[in-house]
C-alpha atoms as a PDB file:
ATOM      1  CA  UNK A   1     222.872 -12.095  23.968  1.00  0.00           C
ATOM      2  CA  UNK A   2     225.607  -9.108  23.400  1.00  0.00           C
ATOM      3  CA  UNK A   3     226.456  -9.565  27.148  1.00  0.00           C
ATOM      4  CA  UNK A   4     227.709 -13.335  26.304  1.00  0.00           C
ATOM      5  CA  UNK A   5     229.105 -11.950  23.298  1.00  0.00           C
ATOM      6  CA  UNK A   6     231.150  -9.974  25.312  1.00  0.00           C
ATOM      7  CA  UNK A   7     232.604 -12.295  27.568  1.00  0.00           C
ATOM      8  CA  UNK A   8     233.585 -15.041  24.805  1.00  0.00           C
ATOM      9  CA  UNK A   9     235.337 -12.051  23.006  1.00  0.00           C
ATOM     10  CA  UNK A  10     236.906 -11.657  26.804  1.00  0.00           C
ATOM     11  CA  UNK A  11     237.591 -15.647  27.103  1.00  0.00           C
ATOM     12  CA  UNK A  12     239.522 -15.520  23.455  1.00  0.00           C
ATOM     13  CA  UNK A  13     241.616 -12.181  23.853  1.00  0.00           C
ATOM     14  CA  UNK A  14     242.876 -13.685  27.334  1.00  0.00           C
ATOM     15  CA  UNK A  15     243.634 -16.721  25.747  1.00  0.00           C
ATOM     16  CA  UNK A  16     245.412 -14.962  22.883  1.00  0.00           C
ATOM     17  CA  UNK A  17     247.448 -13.007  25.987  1.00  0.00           C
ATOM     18  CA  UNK A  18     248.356 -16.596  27.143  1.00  0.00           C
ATOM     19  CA  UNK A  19     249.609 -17.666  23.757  1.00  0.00           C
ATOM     20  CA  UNK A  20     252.304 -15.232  23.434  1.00  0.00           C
ATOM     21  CA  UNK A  21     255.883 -15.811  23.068  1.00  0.00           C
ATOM     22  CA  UNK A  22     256.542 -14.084  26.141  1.00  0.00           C
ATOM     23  CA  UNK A  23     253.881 -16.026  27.885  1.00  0.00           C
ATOM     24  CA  UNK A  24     254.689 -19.931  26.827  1.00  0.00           C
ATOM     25  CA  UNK A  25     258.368 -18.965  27.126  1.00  0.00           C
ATOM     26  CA  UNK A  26     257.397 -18.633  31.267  1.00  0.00           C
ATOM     27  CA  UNK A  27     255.668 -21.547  31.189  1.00  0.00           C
ATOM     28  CA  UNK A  28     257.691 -23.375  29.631  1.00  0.00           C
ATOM     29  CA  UNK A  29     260.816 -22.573  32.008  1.00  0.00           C
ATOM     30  CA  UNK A  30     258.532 -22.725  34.582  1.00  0.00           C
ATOM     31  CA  UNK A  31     257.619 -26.847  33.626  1.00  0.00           C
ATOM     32  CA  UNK A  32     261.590 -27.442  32.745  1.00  0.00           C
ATOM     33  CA  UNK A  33     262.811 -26.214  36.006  1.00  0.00           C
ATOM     34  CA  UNK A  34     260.230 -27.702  38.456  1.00  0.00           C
ATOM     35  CA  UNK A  35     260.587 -30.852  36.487  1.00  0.00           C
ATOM     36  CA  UNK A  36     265.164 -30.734  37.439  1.00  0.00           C
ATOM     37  CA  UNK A  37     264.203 -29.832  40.740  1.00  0.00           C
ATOM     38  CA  UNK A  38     261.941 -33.144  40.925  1.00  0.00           C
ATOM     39  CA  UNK A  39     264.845 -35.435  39.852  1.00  0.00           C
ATOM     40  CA  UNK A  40     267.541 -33.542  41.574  1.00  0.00           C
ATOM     41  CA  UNK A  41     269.332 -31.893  39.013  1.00  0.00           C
ATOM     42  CA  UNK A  42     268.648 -28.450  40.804  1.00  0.00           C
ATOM     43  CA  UNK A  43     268.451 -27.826  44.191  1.00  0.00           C
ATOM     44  CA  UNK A  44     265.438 -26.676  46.107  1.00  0.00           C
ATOM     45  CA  UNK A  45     267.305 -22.974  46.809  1.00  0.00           C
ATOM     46  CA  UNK A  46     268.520 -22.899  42.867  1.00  0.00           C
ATOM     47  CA  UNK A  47     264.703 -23.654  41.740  1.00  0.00           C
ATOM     48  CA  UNK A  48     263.521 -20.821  44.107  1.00  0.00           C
ATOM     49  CA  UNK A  49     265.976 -18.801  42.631  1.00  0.00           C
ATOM     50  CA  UNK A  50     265.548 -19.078  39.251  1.00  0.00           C
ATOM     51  CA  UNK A  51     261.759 -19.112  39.248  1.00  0.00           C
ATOM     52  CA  UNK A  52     261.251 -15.973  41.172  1.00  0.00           C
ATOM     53  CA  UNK A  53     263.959 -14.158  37.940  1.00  0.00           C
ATOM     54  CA  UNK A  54     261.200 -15.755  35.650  1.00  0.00           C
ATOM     55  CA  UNK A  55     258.284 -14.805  37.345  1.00  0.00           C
ATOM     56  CA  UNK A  56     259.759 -11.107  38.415  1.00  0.00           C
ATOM     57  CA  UNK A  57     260.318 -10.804  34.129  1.00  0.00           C
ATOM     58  CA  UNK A  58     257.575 -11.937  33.247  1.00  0.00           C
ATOM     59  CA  UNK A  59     255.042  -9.716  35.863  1.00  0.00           C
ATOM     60  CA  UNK A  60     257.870  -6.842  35.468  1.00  0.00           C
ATOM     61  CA  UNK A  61     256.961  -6.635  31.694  1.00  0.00           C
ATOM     62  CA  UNK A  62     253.033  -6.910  32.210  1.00  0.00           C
ATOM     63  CA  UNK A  63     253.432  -3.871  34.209  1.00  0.00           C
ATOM     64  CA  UNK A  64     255.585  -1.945  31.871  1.00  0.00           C
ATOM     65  CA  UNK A  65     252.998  -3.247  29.033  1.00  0.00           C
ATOM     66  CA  UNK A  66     249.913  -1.543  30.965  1.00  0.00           C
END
């Protein structure tokens, strides 16, 4: 019983982690930017680009955090 406890408590602190500014912010971007690269408002190159700054910030302060 304390073991699934445990991992619920787990499942809801990760989920809290996902909910953070820092966290939707990424996402967000993330959706905008593959969604201008679908209708050709960015280029394939420009969407590479700018995803691997948003992805390099966001793991780059994860890192820093632990």
């Amino acid at each position: 019983m304390e073991e699934i406890k445990q991992r619920e408590l787990t499942f809801i602190q990760r989920a809290a982690r996902l909910l953070s500014v820092k966290s939707l912010v990424t996402v967000i971007l993330t959706g905008v930017f593959a969604y201008l690269s679908i209708v050709g408002a960015v280029t394939a190159e420009q969407f590479q680009t700018i995803f691997t700054v948003i992805i390099s910030f966001y793991f780059g302060t994860q890192a820093k955090k632990e």
